[in-house]
C-alpha atoms as a PDB file:
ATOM      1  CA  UNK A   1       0.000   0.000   0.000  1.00  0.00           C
ATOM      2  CA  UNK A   2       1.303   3.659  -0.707  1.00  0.00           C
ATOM      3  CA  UNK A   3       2.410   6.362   1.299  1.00  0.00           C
ATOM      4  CA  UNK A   4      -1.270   8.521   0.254  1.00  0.00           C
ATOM      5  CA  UNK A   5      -3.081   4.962   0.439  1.00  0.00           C
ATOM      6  CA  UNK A   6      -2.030   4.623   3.751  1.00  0.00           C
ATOM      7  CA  UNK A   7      -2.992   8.086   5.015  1.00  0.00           C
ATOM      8  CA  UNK A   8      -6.531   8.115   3.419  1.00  0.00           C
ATOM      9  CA  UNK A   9      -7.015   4.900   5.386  1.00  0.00           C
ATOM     10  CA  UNK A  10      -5.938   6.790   8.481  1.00  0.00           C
ATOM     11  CA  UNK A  11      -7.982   9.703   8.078  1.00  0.00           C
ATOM     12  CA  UNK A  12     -11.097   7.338   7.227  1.00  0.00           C
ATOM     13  CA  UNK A  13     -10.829   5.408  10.323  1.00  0.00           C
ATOM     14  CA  UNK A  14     -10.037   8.545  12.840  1.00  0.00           C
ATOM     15  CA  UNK A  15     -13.422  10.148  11.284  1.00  0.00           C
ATOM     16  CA  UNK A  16     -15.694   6.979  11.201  1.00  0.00           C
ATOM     17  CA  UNK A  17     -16.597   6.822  14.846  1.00  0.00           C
ATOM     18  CA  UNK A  18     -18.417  10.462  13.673  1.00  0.00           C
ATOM     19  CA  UNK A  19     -19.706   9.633  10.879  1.00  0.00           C
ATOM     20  CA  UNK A  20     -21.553   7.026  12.063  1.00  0.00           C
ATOM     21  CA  UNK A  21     -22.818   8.943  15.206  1.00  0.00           C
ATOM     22  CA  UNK A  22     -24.358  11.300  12.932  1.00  0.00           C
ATOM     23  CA  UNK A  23     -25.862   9.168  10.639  1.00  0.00           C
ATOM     24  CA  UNK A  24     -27.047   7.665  14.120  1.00  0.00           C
ATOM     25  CA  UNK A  25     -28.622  10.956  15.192  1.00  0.00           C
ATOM     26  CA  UNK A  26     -30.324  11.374  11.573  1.00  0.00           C
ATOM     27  CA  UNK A  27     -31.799   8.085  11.574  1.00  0.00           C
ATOM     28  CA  UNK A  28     -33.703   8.766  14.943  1.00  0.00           C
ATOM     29  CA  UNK A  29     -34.477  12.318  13.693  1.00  0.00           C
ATOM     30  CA  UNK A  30     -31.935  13.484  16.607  1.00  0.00           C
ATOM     31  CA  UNK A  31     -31.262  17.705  17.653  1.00  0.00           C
ATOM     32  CA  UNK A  32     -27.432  17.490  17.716  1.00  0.00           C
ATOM     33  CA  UNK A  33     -27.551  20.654  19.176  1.00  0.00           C
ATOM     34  CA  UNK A  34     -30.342  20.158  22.128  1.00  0.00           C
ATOM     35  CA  UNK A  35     -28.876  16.601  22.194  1.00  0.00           C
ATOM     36  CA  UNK A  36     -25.316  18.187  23.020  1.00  0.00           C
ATOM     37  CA  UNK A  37     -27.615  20.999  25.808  1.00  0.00           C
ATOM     38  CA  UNK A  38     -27.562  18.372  28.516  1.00  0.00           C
ATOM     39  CA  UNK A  39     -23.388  17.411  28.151  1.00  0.00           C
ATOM     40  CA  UNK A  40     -23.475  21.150  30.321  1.00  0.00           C
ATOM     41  CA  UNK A  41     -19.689  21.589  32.295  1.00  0.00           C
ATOM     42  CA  UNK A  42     -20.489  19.312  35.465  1.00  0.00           C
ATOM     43  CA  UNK A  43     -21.487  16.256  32.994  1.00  0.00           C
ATOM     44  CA  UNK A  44     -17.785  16.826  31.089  1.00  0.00           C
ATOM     45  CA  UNK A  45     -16.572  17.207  34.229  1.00  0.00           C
ATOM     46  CA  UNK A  46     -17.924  14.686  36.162  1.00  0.00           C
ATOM     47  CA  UNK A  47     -17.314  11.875  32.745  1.00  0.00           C
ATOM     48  CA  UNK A  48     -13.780  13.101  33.125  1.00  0.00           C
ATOM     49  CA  UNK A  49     -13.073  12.578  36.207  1.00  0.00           C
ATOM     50  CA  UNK A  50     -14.243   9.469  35.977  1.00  0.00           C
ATOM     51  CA  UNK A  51     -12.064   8.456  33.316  1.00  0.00           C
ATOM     52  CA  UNK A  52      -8.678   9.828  34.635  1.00  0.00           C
ATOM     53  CA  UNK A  53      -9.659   8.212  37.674  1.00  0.00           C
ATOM     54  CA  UNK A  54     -10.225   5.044  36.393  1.00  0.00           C
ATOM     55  CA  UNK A  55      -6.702   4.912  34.389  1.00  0.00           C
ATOM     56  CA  UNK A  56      -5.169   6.579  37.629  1.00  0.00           C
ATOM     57  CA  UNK A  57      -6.525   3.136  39.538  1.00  0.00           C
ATOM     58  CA  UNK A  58      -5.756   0.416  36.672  1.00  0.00           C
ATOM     59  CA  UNK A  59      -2.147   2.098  36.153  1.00  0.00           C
ATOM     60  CA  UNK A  60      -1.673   1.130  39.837  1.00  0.00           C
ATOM     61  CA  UNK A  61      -2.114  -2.556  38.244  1.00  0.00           C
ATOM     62  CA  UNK A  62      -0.163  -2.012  35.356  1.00  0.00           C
ATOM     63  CA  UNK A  63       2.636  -0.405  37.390  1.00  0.00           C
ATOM     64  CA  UNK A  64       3.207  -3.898  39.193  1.00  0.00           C
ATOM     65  CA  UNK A  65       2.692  -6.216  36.344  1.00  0.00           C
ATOM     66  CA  UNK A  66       4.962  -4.532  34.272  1.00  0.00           C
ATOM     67  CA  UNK A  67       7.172  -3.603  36.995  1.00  0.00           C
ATOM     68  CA  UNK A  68       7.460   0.131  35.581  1.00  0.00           C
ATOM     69  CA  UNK A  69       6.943   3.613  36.966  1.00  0.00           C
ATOM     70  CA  UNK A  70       3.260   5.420  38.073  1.00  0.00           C
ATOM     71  CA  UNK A  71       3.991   7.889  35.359  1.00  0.00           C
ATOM     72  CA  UNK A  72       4.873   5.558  32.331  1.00  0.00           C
ATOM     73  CA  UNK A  73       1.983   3.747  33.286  1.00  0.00           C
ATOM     74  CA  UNK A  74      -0.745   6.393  33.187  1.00  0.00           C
ATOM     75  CA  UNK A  75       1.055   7.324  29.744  1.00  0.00           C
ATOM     76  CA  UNK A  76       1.019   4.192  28.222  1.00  0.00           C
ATOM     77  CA  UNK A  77      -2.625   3.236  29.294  1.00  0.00           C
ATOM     78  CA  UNK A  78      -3.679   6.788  28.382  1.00  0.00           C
ATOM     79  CA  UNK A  79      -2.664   6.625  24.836  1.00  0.00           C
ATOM     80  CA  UNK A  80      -3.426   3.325  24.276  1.00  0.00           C
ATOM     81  CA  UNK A  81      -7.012   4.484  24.669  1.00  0.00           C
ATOM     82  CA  UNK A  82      -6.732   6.742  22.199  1.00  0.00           C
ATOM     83  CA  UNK A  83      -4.870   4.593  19.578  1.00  0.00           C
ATOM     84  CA  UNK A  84      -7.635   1.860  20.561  1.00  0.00           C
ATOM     85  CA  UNK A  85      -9.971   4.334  19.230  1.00  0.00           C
ATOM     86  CA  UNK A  86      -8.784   3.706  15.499  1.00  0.00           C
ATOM     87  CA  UNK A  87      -7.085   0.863  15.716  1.00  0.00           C
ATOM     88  CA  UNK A  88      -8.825  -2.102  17.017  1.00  0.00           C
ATOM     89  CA  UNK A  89      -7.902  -5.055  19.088  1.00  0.00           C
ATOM     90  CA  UNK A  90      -4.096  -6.247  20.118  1.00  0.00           C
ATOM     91  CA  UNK A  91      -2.570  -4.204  17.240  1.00  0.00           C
ATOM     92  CA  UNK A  92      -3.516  -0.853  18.842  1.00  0.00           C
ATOM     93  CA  UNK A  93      -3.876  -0.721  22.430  1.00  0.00           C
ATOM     94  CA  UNK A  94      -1.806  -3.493  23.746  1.00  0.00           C
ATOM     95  CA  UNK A  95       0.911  -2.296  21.196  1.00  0.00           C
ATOM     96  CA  UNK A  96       0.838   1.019  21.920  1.00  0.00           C
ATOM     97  CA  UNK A  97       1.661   0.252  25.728  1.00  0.00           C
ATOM     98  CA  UNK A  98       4.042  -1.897  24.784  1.00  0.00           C
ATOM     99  CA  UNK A  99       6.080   1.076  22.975  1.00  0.00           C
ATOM    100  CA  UNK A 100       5.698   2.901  25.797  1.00  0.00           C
ATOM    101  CA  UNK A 101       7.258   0.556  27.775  1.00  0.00           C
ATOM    102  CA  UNK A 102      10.216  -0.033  25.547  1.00  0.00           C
ATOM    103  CA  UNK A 103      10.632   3.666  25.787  1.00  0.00           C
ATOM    104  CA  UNK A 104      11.388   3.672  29.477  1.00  0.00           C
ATOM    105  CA  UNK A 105      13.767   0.443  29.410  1.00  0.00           C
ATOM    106  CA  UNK A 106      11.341  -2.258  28.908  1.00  0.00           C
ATOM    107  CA  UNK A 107      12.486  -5.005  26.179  1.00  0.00           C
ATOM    108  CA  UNK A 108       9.907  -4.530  23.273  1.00  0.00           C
ATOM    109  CA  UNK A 109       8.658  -8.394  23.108  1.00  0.00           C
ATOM    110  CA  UNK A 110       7.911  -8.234  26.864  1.00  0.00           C
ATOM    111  CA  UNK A 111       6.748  -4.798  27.055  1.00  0.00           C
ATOM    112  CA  UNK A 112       3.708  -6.498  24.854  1.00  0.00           C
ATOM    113  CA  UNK A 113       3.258  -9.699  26.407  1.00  0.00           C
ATOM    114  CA  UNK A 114       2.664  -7.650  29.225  1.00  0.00           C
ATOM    115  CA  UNK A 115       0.602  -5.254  27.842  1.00  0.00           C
ATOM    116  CA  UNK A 116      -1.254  -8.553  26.689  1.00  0.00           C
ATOM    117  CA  UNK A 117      -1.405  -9.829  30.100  1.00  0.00           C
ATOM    118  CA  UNK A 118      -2.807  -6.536  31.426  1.00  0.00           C
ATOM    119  CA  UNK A 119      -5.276  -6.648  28.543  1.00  0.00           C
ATOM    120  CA  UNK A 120      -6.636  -9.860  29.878  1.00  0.00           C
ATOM    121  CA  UNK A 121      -7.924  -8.752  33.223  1.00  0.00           C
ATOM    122  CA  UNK A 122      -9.507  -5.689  31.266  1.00  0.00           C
ATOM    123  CA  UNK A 123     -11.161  -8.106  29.258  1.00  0.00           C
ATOM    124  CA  UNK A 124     -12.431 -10.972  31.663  1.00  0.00           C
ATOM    125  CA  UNK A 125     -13.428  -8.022  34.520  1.00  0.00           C
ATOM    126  CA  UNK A 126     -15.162  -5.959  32.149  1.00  0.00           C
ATOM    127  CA  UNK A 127     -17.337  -9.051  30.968  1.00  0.00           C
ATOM    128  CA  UNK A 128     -17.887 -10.345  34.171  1.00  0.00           C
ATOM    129  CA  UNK A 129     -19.754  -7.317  35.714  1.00  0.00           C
ATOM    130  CA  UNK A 130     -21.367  -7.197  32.140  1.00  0.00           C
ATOM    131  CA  UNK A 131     -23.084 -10.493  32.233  1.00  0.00           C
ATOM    132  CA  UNK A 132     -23.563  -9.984  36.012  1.00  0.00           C
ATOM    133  CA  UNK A 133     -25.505  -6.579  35.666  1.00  0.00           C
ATOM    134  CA  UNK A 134     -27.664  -7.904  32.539  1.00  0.00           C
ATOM    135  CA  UNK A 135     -31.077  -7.962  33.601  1.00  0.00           C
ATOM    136  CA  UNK A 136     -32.509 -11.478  32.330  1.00  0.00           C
ATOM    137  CA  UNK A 137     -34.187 -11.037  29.051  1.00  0.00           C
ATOM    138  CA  UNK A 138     -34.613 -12.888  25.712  1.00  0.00           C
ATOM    139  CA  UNK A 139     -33.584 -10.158  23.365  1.00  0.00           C
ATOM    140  CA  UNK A 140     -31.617 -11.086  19.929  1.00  0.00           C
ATOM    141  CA  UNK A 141     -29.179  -8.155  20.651  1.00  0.00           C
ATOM    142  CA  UNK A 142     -28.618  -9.075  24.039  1.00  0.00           C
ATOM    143  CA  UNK A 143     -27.461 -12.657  23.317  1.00  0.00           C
ATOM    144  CA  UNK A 144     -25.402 -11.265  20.502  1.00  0.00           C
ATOM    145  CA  UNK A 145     -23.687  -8.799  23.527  1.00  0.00           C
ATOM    146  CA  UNK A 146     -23.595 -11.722  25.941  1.00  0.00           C
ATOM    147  CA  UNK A 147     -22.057 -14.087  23.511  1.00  0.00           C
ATOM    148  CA  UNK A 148     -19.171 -11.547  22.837  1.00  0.00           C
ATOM    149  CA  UNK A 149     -18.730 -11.078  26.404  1.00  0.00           C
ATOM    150  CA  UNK A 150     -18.737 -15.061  27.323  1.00  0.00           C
ATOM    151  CA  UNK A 151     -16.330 -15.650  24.204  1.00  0.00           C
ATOM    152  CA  UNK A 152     -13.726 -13.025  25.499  1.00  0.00           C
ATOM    153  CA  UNK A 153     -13.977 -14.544  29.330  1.00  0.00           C
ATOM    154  CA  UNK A 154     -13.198 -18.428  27.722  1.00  0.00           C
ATOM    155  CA  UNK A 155     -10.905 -17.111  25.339  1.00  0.00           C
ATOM    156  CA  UNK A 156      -9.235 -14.920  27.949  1.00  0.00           C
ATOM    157  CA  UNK A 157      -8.856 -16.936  30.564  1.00  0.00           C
ATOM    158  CA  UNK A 158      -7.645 -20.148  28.785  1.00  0.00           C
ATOM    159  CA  UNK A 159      -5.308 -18.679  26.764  1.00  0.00           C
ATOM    160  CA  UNK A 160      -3.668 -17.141  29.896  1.00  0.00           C
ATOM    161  CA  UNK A 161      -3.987 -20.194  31.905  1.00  0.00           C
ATOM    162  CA  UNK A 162      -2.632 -22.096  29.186  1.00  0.00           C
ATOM    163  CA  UNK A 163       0.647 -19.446  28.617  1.00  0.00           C
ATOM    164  CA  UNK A 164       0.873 -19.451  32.768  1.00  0.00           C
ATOM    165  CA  UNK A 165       1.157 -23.145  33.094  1.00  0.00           C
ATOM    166  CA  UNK A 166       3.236 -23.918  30.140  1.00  0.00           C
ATOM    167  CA  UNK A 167       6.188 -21.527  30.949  1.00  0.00           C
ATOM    168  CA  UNK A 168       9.123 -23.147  30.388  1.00  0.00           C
ATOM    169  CA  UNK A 169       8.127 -26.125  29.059  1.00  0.00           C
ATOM    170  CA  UNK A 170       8.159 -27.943  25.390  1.00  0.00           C
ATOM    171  CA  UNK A 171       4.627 -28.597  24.375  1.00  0.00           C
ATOM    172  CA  UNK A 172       4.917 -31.136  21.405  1.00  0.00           C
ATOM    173  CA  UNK A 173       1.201 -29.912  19.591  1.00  0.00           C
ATOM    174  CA  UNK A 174       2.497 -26.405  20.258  1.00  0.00           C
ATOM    175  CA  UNK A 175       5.712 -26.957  17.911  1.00  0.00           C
ATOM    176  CA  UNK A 176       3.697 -29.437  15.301  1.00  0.00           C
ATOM    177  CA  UNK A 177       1.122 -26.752  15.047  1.00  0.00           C
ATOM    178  CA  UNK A 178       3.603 -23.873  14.811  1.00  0.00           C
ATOM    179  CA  UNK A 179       5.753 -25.883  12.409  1.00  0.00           C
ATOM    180  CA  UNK A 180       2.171 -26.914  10.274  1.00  0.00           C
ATOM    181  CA  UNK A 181       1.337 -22.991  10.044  1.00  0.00           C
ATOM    182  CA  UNK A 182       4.799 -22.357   9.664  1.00  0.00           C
ATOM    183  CA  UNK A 183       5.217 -19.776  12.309  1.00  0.00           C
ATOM    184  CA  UNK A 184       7.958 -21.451  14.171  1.00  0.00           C
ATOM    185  CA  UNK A 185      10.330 -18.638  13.445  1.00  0.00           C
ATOM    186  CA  UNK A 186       8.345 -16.784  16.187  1.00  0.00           C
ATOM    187  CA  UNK A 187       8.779 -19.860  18.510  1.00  0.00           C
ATOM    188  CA  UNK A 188      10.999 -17.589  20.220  1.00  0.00           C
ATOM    189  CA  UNK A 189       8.353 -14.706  21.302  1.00  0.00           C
ATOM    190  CA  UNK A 190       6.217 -17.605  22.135  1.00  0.00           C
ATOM    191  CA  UNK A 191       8.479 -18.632  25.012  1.00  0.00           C
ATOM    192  CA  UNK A 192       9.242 -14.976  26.182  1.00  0.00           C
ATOM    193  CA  UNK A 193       5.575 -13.944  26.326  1.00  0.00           C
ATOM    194  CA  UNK A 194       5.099 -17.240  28.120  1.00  0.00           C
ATOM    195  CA  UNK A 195       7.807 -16.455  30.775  1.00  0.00           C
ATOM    196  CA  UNK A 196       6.713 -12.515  31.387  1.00  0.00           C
ATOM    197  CA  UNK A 197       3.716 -13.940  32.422  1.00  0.00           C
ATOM    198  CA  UNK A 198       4.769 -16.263  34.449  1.00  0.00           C
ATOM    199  CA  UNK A 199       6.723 -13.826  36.794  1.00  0.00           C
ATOM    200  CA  UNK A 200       4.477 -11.588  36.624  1.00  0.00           C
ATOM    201  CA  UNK A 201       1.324 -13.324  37.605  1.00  0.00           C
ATOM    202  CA  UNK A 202       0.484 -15.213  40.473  1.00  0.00           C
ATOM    203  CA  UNK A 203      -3.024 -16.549  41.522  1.00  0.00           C
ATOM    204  CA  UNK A 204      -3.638 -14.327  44.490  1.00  0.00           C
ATOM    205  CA  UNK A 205      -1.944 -11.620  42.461  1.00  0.00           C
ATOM    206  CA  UNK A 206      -4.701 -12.034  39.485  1.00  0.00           C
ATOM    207  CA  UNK A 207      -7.668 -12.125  42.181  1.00  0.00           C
ATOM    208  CA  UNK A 208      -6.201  -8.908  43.465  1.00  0.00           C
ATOM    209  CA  UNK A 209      -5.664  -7.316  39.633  1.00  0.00           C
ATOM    210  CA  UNK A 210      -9.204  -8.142  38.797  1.00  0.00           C
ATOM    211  CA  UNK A 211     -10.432  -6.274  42.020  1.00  0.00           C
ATOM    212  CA  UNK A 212      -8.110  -3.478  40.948  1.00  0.00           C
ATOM    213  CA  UNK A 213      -9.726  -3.423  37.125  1.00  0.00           C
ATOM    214  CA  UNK A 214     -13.325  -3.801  38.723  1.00  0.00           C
ATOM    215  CA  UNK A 215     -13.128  -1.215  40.953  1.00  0.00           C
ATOM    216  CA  UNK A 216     -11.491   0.967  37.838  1.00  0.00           C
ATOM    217  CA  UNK A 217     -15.050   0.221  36.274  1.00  0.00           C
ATOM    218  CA  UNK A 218     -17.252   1.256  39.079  1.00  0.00           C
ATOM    219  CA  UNK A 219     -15.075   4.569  39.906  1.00  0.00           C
ATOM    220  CA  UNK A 220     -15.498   5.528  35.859  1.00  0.00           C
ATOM    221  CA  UNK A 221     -19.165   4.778  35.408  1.00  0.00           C
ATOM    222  CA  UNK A 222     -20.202   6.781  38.422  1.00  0.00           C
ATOM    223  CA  UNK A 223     -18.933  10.210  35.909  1.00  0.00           C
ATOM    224  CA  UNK A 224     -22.149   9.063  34.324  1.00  0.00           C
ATOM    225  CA  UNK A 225     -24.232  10.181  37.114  1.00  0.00           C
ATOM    226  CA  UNK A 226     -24.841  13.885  36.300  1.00  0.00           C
ATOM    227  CA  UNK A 227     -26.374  12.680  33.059  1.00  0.00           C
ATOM    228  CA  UNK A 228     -27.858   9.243  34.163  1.00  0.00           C
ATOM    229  CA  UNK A 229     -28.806   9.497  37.929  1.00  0.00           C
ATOM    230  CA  UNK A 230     -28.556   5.840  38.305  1.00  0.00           C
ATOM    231  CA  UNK A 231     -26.011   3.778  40.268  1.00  0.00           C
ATOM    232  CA  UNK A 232     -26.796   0.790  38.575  1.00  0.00           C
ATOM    233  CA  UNK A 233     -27.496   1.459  35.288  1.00  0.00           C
ATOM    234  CA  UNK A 234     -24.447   3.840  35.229  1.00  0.00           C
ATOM    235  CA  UNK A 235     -22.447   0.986  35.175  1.00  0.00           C
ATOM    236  CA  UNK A 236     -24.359  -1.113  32.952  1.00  0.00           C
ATOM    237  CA  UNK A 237     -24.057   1.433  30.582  1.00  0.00           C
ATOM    238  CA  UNK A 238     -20.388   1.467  31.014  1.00  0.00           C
ATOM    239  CA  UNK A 239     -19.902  -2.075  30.787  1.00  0.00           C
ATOM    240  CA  UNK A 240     -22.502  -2.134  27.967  1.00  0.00           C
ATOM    241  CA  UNK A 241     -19.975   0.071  25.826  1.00  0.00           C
ATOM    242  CA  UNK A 242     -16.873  -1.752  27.106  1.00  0.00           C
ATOM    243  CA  UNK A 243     -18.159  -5.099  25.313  1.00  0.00           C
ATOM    244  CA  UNK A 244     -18.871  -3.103  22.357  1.00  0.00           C
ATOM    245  CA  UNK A 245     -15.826  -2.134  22.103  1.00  0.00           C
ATOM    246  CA  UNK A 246     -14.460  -5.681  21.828  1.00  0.00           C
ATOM    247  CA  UNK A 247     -15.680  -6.322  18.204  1.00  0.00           C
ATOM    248  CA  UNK A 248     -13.414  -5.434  16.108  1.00  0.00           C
ATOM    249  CA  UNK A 249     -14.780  -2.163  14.310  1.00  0.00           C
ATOM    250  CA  UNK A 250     -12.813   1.243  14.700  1.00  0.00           C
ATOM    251  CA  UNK A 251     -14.292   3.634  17.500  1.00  0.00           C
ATOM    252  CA  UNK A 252     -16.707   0.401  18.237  1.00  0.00           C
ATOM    253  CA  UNK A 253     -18.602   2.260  15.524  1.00  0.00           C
ATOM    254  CA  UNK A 254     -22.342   1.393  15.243  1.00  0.00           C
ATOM    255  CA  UNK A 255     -21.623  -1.577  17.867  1.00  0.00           C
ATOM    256  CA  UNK A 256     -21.482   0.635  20.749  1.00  0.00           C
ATOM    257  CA  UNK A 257     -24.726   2.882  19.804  1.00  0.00           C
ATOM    258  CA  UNK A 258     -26.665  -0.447  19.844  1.00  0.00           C
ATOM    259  CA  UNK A 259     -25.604  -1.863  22.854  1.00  0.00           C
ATOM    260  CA  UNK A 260     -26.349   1.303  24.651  1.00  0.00           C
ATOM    261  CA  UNK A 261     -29.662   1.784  22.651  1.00  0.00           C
ATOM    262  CA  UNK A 262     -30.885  -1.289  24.743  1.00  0.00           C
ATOM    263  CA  UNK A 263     -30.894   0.545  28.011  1.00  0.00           C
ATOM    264  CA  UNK A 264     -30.907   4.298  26.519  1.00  0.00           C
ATOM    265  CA  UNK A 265     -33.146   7.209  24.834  1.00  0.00           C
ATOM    266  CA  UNK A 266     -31.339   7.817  21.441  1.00  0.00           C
ATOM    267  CA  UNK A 267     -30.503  11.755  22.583  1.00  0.00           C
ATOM    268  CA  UNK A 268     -28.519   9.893  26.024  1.00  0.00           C
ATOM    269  CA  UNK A 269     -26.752   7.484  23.725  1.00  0.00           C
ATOM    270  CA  UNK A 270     -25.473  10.438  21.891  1.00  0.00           C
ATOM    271  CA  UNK A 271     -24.713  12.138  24.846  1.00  0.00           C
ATOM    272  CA  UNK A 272     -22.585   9.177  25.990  1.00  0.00           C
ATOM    273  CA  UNK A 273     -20.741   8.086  23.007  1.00  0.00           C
ATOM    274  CA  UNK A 274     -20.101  11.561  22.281  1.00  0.00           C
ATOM    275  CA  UNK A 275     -18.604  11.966  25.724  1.00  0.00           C
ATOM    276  CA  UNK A 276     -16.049   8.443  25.265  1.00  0.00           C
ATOM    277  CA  UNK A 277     -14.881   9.453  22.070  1.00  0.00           C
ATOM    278  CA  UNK A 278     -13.847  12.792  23.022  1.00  0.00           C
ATOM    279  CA  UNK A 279     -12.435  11.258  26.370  1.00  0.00           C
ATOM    280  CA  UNK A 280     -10.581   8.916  23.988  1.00  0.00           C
ATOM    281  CA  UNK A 281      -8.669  11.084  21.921  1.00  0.00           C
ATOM    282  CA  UNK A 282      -7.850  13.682  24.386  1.00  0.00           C
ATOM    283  CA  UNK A 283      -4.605  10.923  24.370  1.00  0.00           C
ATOM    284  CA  UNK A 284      -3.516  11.813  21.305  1.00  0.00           C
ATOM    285  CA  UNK A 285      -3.841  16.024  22.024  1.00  0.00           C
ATOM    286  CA  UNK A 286      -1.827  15.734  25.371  1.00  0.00           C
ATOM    287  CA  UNK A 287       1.033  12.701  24.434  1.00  0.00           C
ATOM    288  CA  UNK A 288       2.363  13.117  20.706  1.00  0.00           C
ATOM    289  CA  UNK A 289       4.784  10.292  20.502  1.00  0.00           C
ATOM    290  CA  UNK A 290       3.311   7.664  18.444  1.00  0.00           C
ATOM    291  CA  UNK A 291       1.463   7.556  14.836  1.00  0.00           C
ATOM    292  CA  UNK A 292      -0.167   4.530  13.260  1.00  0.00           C
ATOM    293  CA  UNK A 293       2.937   4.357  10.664  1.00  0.00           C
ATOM    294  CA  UNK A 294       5.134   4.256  13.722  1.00  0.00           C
ATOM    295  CA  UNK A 295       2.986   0.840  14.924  1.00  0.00           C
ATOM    296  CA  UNK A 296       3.813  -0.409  11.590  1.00  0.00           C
ATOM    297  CA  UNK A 297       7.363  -0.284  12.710  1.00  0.00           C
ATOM    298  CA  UNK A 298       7.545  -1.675  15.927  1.00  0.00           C
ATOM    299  CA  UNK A 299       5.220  -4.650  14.817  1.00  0.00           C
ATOM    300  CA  UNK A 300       8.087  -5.012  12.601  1.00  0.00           C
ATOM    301  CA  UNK A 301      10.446  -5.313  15.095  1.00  0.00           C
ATOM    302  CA  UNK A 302       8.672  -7.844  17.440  1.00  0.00           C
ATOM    303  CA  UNK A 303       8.179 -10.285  13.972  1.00  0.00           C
ATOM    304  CA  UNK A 304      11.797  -9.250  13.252  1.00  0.00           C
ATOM    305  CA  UNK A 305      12.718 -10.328  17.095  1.00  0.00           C
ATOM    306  CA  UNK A 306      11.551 -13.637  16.469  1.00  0.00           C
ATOM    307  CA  UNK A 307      13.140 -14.253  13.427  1.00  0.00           C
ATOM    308  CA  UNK A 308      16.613 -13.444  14.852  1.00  0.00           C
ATOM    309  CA  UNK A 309      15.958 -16.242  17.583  1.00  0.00           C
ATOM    310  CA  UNK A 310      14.937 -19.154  15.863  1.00  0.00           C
ATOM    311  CA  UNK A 311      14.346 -20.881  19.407  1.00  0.00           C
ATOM    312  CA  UNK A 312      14.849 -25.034  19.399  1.00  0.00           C
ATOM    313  CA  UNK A 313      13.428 -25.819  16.014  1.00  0.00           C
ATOM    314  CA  UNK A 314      16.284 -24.092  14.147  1.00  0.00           C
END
């Protein structure tokens, strides 16, 4: 792809999250501008608030897992958010961290299985409360929302399990099915993601890490309040969004307007995902450091890291 290619694509995914919130607030016949009335200063405030506290709270957790600084932290987490915006899934906000990481001394390949690891109790947490908080219903879109949810906890969870209790050890499948899709060159970032997680994690350690990530979750939804004056559905709503935002569609585009449209008066679900996005990218106005061509690079590096170490099939 060229160099103008490239930067079309870029511009198209920074802008879809808006397109499709207005097409949103055309469809339902929406007033942006009454709709945008009720986001008055103590509802940006108060959504703020809880959003820096939340990534103050779950950079306390990535601060010990990655065994890093507060500061770098809050940095990486905060623009991983915003690079999660655009990019979707592992490629944007676990990467992103991960840079940051190598940027204050942290080897790049375990900078990211790190970032993976701290992805994970995200992930499981967020789904957890989600499925908890559900009221029981028989709705097509909320089975479609609670299968994405119960998919990420399995997923999650055995694919960490499985790294945790393999650390350090030769699985014979493992190499026959690296060697069949003939990614054994990467053998190498295998076994390295597989020990960083190992040292890093411990079982009472990951009981207290999802508390951490939980509590993250309650502390952000309550900056809902001024617009939503309801404990509990404050955080359903949050949640709501968060498992949105795990199908793979820049901005959670469309996704997250329907899950919140379950709970929500279209002019509140604009209000909200209104609100997220511009909480989102306030990463990219305050920390400059990384653009998508630069996470080009460094994916580079991690594929090139694993073909310099050829690990025991070579």
């Amino acid at each position: 792809m060229d160099l103008s290619k490239m930067r079309e694509k870029k511009w198209l995914l920074i802008f879809l999250p808006i397109i499709v919130l207005l097409v949103y607030s055309e469809i339902f016949n929406l007033n942006i501008v009454l709709a945008l009335e009720k986001i008055n200063p103590s509802a940006i405030l108060s959504f703020l608030g809880g959003y820096f506290a939340q990534i103050i709270i779950v950079s306390f957790r990535d601060k010990k897992i990655v065994d890093t600084d507060l500061k770098t932290a809050f940095k990486a987490r905060f623009l991983g958010y915003a690079v999660g915006l655009i990019v979707p899934g592992w490629a944007g906000q676990e990467l992103t961290r991960s840079i940051v990481y190598n940027r204050n001394g942290k080897a790049l390949v375990e900078g990211f299985s790190l970032s993976v690891t701290e992805a994970s109790f995200d992930v499981i947490a967020g789904c957890i409360l989600f499925i908890t908080l559900l009221p029981i219903r028989f709705y097509i879109v909320d089975v479609i929302y609670i299968l994405v949810a119960l998919g990420n906890i399995v997923g999650w969870s055995t694919g960490i399990a499985y790294l945790y209790s393999t650390a350090g050890k030769t699985v014979k499948i493992e190499v026959n099915l690296l060697k069949l899709l003939r990614m054994d060159k990467y053998y190498y970032i295998l076994e390295k993601t597989k020990k960083s997680i190992k040292v890093a994690l411990s079982i009472s350690r990951a009981l207290a890490y999802l508390g951490i990530t939980i509590l993250g979750y309650v502390i952000f939804s309550l900056g809902l309040f001024p617009l939503l004056p309801n404990v509990y559905l404050d955080l359903l709503v949050a949640m709501s969004y968060f498992v949105s935002t795990l199908i793979p569609i820049p901005g959670a585009s469309g996704v997250s307007e329907l899950a919140l449209a379950i709970f929500l008066p279209p002019s509140l679900v604009f209000d909200i995902v209104t609100l997220q996005l511009f909480a989102y990218s306030l990463g990219f106005s305050l920390i400059r450091e990384i653009d998508l061509n630069e996470l080009k690079k460094e994916l580079d590096k991690i594929k090139r890291d694993g073909e310099l170490h050829q690990g025991p099939f070579s």
